[in-house]
Protein backbone atom coordinates (compact mmCIF):
# COMPACT_ATOMS: atom_id res chain seq x y z
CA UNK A 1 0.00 0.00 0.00
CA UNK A 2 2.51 2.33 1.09
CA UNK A 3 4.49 1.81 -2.52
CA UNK A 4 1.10 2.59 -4.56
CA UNK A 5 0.61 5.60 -2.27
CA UNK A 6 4.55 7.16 -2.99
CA UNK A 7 4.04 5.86 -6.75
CA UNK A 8 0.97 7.90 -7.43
CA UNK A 9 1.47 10.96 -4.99
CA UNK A 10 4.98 10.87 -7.21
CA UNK A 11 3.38 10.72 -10.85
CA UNK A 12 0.48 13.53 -9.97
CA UNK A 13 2.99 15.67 -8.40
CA UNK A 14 5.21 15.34 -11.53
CA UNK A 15 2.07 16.26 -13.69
CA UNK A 16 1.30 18.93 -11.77
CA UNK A 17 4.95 20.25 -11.72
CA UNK A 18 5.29 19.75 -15.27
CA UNK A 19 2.04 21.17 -16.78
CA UNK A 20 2.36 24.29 -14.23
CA UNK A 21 5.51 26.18 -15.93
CA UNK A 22 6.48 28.83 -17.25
CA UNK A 23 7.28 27.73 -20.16
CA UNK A 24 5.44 25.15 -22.90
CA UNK A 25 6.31 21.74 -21.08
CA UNK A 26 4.86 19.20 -23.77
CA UNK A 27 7.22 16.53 -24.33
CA UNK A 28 6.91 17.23 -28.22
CA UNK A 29 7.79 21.13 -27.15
CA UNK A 30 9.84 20.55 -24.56
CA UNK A 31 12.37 17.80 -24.29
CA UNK A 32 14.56 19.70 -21.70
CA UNK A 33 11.33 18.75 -18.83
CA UNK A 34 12.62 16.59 -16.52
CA UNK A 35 11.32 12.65 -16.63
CA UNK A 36 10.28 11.20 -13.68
CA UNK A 37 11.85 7.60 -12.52
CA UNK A 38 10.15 4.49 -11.02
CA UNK A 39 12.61 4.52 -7.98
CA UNK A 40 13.07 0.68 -7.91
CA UNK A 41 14.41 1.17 -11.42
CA UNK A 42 17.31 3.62 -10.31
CA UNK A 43 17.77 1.31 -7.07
CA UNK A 44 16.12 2.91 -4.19
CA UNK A 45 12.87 1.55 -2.31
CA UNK A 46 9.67 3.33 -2.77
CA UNK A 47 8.66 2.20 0.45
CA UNK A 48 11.88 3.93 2.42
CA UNK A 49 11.24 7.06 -0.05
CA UNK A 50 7.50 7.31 1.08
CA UNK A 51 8.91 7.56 4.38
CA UNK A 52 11.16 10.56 3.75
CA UNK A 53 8.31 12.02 1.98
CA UNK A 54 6.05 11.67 5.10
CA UNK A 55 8.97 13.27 7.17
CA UNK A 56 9.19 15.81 4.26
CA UNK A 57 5.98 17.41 4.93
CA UNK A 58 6.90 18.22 8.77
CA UNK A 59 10.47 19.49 8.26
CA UNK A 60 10.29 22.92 7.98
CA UNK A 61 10.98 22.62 4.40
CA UNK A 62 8.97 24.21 1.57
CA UNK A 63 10.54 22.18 -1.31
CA UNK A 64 12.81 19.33 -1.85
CA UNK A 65 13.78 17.46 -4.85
CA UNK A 66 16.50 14.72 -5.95
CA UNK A 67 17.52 13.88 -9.31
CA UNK A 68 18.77 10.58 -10.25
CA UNK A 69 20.98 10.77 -13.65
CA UNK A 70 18.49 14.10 -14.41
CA UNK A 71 15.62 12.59 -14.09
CA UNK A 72 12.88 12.92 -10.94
CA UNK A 73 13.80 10.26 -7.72
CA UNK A 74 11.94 12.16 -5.53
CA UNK A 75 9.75 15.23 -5.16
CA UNK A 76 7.47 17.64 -2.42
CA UNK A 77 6.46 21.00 -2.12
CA UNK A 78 6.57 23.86 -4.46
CA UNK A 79 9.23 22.40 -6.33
CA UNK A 80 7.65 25.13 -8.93
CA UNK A 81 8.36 28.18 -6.65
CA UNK A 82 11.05 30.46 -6.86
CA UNK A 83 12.13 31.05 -3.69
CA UNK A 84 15.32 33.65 -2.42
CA UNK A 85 18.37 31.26 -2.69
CA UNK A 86 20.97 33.26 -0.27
CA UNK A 87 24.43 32.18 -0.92
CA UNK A 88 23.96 29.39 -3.20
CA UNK A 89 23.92 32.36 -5.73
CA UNK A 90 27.97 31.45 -5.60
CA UNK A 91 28.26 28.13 -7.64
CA UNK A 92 26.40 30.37 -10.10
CA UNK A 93 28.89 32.93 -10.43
CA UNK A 94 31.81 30.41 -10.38
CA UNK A 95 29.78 28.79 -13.50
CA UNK A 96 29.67 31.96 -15.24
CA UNK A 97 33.35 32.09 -14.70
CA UNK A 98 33.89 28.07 -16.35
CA UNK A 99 32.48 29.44 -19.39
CA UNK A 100 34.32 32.68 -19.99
CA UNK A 101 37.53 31.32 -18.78
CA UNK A 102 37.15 28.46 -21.89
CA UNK A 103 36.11 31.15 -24.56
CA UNK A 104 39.43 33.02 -23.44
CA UNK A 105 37.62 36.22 -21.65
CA UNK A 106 39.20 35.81 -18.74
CA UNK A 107 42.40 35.08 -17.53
CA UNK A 108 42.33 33.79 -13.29
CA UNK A 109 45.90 35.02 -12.62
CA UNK A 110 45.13 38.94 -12.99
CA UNK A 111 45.59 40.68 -9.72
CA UNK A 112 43.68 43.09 -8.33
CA UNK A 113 46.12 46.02 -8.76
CA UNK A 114 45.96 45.07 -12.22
CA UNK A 115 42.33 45.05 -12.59
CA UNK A 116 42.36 48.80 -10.60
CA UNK A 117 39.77 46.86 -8.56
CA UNK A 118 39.64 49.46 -5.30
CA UNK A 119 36.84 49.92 -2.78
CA UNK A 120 35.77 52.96 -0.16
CA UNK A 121 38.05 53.83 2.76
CA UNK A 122 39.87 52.68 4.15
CA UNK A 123 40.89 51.50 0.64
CA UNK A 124 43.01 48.45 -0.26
CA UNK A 125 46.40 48.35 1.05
CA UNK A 126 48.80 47.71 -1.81
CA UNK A 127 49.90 44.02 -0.55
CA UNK A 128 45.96 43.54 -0.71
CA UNK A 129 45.99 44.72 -4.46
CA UNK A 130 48.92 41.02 -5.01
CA UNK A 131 45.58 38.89 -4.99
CA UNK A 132 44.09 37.68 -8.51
CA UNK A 133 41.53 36.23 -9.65
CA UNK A 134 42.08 32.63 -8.66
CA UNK A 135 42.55 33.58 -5.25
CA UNK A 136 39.23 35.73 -4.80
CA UNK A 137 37.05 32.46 -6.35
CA UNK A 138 38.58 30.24 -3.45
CA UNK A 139 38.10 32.85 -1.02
CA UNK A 140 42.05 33.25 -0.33
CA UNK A 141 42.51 36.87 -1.18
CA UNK A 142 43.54 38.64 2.19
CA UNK A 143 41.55 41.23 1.55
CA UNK A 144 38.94 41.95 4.66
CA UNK A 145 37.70 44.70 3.82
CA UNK A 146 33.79 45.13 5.11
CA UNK A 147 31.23 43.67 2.75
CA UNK A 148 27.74 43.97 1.50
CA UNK A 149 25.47 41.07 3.04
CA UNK A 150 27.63 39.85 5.96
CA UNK A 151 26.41 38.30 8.82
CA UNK A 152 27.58 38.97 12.10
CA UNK A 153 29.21 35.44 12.51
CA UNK A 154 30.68 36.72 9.28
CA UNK A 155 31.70 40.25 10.96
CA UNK A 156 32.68 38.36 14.04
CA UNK A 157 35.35 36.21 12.21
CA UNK A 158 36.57 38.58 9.60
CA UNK A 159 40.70 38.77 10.08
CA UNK A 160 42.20 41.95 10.75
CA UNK A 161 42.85 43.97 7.16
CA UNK A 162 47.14 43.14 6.47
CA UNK A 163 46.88 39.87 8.33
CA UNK A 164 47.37 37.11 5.89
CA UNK A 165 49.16 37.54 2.48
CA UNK A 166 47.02 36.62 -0.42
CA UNK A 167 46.24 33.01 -0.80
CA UNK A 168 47.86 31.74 2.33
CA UNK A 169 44.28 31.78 4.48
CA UNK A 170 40.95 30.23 3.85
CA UNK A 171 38.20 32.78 5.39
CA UNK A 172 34.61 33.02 3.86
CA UNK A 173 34.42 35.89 2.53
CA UNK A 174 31.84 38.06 0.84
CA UNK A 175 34.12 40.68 -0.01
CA UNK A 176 35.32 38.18 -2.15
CA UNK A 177 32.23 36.84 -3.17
CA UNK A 178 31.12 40.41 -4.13
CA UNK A 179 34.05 41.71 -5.93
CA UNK A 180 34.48 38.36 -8.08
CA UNK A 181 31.08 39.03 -9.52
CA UNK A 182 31.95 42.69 -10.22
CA UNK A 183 35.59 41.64 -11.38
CA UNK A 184 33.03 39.55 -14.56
CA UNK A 185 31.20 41.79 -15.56
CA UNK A 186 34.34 44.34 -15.89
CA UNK A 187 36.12 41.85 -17.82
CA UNK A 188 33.41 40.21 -20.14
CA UNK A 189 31.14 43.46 -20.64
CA UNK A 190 28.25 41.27 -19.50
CA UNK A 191 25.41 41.47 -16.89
CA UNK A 192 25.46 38.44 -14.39
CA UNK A 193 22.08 37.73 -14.60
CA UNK A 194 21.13 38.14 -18.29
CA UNK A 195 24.43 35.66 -18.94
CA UNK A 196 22.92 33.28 -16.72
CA UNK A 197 20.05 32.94 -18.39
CA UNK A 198 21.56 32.69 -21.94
CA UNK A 199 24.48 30.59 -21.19
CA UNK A 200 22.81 28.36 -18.38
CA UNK A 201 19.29 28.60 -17.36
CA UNK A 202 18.07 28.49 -21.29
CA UNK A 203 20.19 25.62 -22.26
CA UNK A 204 19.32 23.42 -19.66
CA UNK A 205 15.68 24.20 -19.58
CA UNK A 206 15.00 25.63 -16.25
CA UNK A 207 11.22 26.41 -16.30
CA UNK A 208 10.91 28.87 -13.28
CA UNK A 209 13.57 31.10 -13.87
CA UNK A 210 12.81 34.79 -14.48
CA UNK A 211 15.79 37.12 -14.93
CA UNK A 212 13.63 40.58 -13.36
CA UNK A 213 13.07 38.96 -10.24
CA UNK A 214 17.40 39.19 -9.66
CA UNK A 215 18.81 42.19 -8.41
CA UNK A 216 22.03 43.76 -7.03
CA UNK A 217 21.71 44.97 -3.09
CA UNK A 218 23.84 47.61 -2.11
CA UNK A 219 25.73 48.49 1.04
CA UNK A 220 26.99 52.00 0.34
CA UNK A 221 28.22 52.74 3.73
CA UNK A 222 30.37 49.05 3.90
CA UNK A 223 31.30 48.20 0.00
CA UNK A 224 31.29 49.58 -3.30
CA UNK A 225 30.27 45.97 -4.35
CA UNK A 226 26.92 44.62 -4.04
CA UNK A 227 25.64 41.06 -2.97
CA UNK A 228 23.89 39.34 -6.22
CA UNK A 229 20.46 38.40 -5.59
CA UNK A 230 18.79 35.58 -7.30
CA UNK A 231 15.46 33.46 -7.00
CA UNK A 232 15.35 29.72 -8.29
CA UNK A 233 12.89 27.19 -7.90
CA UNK A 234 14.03 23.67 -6.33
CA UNK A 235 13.53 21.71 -9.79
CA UNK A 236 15.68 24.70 -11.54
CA UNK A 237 18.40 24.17 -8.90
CA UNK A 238 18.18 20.82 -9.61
CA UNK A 239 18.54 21.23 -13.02
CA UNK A 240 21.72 22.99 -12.30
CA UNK A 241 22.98 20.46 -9.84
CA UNK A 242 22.53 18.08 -12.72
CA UNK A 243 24.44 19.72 -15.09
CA UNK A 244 27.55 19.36 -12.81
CA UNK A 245 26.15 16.01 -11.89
CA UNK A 246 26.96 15.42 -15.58
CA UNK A 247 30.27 17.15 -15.67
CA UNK A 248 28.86 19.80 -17.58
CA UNK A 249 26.89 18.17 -20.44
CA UNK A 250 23.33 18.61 -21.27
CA UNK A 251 21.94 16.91 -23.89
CA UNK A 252 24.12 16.75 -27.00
CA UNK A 253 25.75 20.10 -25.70
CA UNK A 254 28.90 21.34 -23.79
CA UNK A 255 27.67 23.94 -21.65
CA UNK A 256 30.59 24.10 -18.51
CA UNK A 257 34.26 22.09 -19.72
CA UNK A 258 34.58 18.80 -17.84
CA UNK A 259 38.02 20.62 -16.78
CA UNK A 260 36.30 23.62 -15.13
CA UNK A 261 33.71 21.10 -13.37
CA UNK A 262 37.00 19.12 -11.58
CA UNK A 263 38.47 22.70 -11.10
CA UNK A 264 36.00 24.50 -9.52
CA UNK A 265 35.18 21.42 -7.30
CA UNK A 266 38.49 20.66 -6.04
CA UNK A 267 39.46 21.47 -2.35
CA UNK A 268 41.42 24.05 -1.89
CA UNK A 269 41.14 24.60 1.37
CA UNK A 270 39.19 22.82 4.73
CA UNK A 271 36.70 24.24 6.59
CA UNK A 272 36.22 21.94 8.99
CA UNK A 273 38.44 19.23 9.70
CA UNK A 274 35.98 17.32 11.50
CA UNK A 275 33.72 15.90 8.36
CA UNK A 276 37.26 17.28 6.08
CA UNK A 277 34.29 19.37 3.97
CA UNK A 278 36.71 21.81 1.74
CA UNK A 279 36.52 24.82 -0.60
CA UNK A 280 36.94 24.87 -4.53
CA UNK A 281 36.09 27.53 -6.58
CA UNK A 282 32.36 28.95 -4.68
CA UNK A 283 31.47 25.31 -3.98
CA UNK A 284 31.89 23.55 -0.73
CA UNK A 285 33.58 20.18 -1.24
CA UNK A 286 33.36 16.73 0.30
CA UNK A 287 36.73 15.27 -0.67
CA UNK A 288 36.80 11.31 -1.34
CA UNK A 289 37.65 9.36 2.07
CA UNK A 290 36.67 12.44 3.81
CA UNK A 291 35.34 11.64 7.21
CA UNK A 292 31.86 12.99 5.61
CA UNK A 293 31.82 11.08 2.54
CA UNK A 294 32.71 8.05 4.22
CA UNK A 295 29.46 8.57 6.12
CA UNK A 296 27.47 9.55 3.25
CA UNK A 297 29.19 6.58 0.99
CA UNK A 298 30.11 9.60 -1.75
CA UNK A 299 32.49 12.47 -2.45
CA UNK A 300 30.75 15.12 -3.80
CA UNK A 301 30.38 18.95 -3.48
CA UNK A 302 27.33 21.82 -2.45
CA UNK A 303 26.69 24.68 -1.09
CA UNK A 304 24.27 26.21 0.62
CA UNK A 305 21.86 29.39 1.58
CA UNK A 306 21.90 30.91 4.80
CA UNK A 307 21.78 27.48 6.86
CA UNK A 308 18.73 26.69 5.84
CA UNK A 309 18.67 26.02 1.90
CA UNK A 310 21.17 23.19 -0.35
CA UNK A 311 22.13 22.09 -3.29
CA UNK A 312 24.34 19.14 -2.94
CA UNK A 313 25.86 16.65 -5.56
CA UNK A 314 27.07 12.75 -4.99
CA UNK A 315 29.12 11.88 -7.67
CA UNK A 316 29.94 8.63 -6.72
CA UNK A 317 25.63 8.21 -6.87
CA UNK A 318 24.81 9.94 -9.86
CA UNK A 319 22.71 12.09 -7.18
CA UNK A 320 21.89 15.32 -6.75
CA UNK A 321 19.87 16.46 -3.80
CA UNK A 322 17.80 20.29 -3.82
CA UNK A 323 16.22 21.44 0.06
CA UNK A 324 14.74 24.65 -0.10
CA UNK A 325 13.11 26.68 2.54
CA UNK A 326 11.29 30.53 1.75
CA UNK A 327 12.69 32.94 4.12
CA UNK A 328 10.45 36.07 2.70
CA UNK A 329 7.95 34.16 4.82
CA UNK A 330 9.51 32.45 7.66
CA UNK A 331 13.36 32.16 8.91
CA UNK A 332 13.04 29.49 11.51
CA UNK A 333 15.68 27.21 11.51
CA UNK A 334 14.43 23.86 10.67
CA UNK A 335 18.01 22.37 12.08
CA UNK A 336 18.47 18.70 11.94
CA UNK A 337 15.56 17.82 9.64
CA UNK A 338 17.43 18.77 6.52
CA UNK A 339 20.32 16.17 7.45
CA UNK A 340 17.48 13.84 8.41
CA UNK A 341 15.69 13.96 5.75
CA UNK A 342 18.83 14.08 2.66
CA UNK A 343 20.20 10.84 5.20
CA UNK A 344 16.46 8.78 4.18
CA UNK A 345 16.82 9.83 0.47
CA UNK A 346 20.57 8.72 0.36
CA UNK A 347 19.30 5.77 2.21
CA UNK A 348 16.39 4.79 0.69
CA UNK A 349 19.07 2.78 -2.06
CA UNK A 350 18.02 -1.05 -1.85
């Protein structure tokens, strides 16, 4: 009973997220939708997923999703919702970055004092100015100067400015985070989010995206450099888990280089030597034989929004893995569950 009840609950809420888009969905249209999977095909037990559905609905969660080679494994909530995505806005950027890096726009090893990249007093300190390009997308650039959108763990942990020479100290950093973003559009001539949706959202069909609801939020008084703001939908995310899922290929077509994917998701630094979880390029990385992977049975990498919001990709399981949660509504922390509840998906293999 409890398989027929996952089975169908599964296959109406796949018609229902697939006929409710944005844009035409029919599969003679549309080939991009994603397909939905009998989960005893892929190798997980419906009965096991029925149970992380149940707990699904009483996480604190407002959507989660998991892909299976691109196609639907599981699915609840309003998977069709775009929902403010925090800081997995990152892995975006760093995508961005894949692509104009392989067309030759940009080159990783210009430094800042090259780039005449600045920012308000108290400006950057000439041994600030050493760090390029490479070293701002793993978060090693020394530079800690105040940002737009830091929290005040953020605030609270942020080294004093001269402290560590350029690429010799992991901190998270949204000065870094900001600037990169700035540091792409000076050098490609292009507008974040308009180049997501051509080189990205387009090709690999997201259905939910709209470029007007992303913006650019100012600090005046901290930065010159503004946070980048973006909505996404969990089965859009998903999408774009996928695509590194598949080292970069969707369909017949090349969108990220296989070398950029292993790049960008390559630890370059750990943040917590507990689980051994590291940093590549804007993507938080669970290195093979890691503590954390070891528990999980995969490497893999993510990254997440505000504590409360993921995107996370096994590579060893062809699996990638979408929680999202909509603080415009409601912030509270829904702590364990989302562990909990990507444990009984991971689990759920037979």
């Amino acid at each position: 009973m409890k398989r027929t009840i996952y089975l169908i609950s599964t296959l109406v809420l796949g018609f229902v997220v697939l006929s409710n888009c944005k844009k035409d969905s029919s599969p003679d249209k549309d080939p991009s939708d994603l397909e939905i999977i009998v989960p005893e095909d892929a190798g997980y037990s419906s009965d096991k997923l029925n149970e992380a559905y149940e707990f699904a609905t009483q996480s604190g969660y407002d959507a989660v999703i998991a892909l299976y080679k691109g196609k639907v494994l599981f699915s609840w909530g309003q998977v069709d919702e775009n929902f403010n995505c925090h800081s997995i806005w990152k892995p975006f950027v760093s995508a961005l970055y894949g692509i104009s890096v392989e067309q030759g726009e940009i080159n990783l090893d210009l430094t800042l004092k090259e780039l005449e990249i600045d920012d308000i007093e108290p400006s950057l300190m000439d041994e600030e100015k050493r760090a390029t390009i490479r070293d701002i997308l793993k978060s090693r650039s020394g530079v800690y100067h105040e940002a737009a959108a830091e929290t005040q763990e953020m605030k609270d942990m942020r080294p004093e400015r001269g402290s560590h020479p350029h690429n010799t100290y992991f901190y998270y950093n949204n000065w870094d985070f900001n600037v990169g973003a700035a540091i792409y559009e000076q050098l490609t001539g292009k507008y974040i989010f308009d180049e997501f949706e051509k080189e990205i959202a387009d090709p690999i069909g997201m259905q939910d995206f709209d470029v007007t609801e992303c913006f650019k939020a100012y600090e005046s008084n901290l930065s010159m450099y503004p946070s980048w703001r973006f909505k996404m939908s969990a089965r859009d995310l998903a999408r774009f888990g996928a695509l590194y899922q598949k080292k970069g290929m969707w369909n017949d077509s090349q969108i990220i280089s296989q070398e950029w994917i292993s790049e960008s998701t390559t630890s370059y630094s750990v943040m917590d030597s507990t689980t051994g979880i590291g940093y590549g390029y804007r993507w938080k990385v669970i290195p093979e034989n890691s503590p954390f992977a070891q528990m999980i049975g995969s490497k893999g990498f993510f990254h997440t929004g505000i504590g409360m919001q993921i995107v996370l990709v096994l590579e060893d399981m062809n699996l990638v893995i979408v929680e999202l949660k909509n603080t415009d509504e409601d912030r509270t922390d829904p702590g364990d569950a989302g562990m909990e509840l990507g444990l009984m998906i991971i689990n759920a293999r037979l």
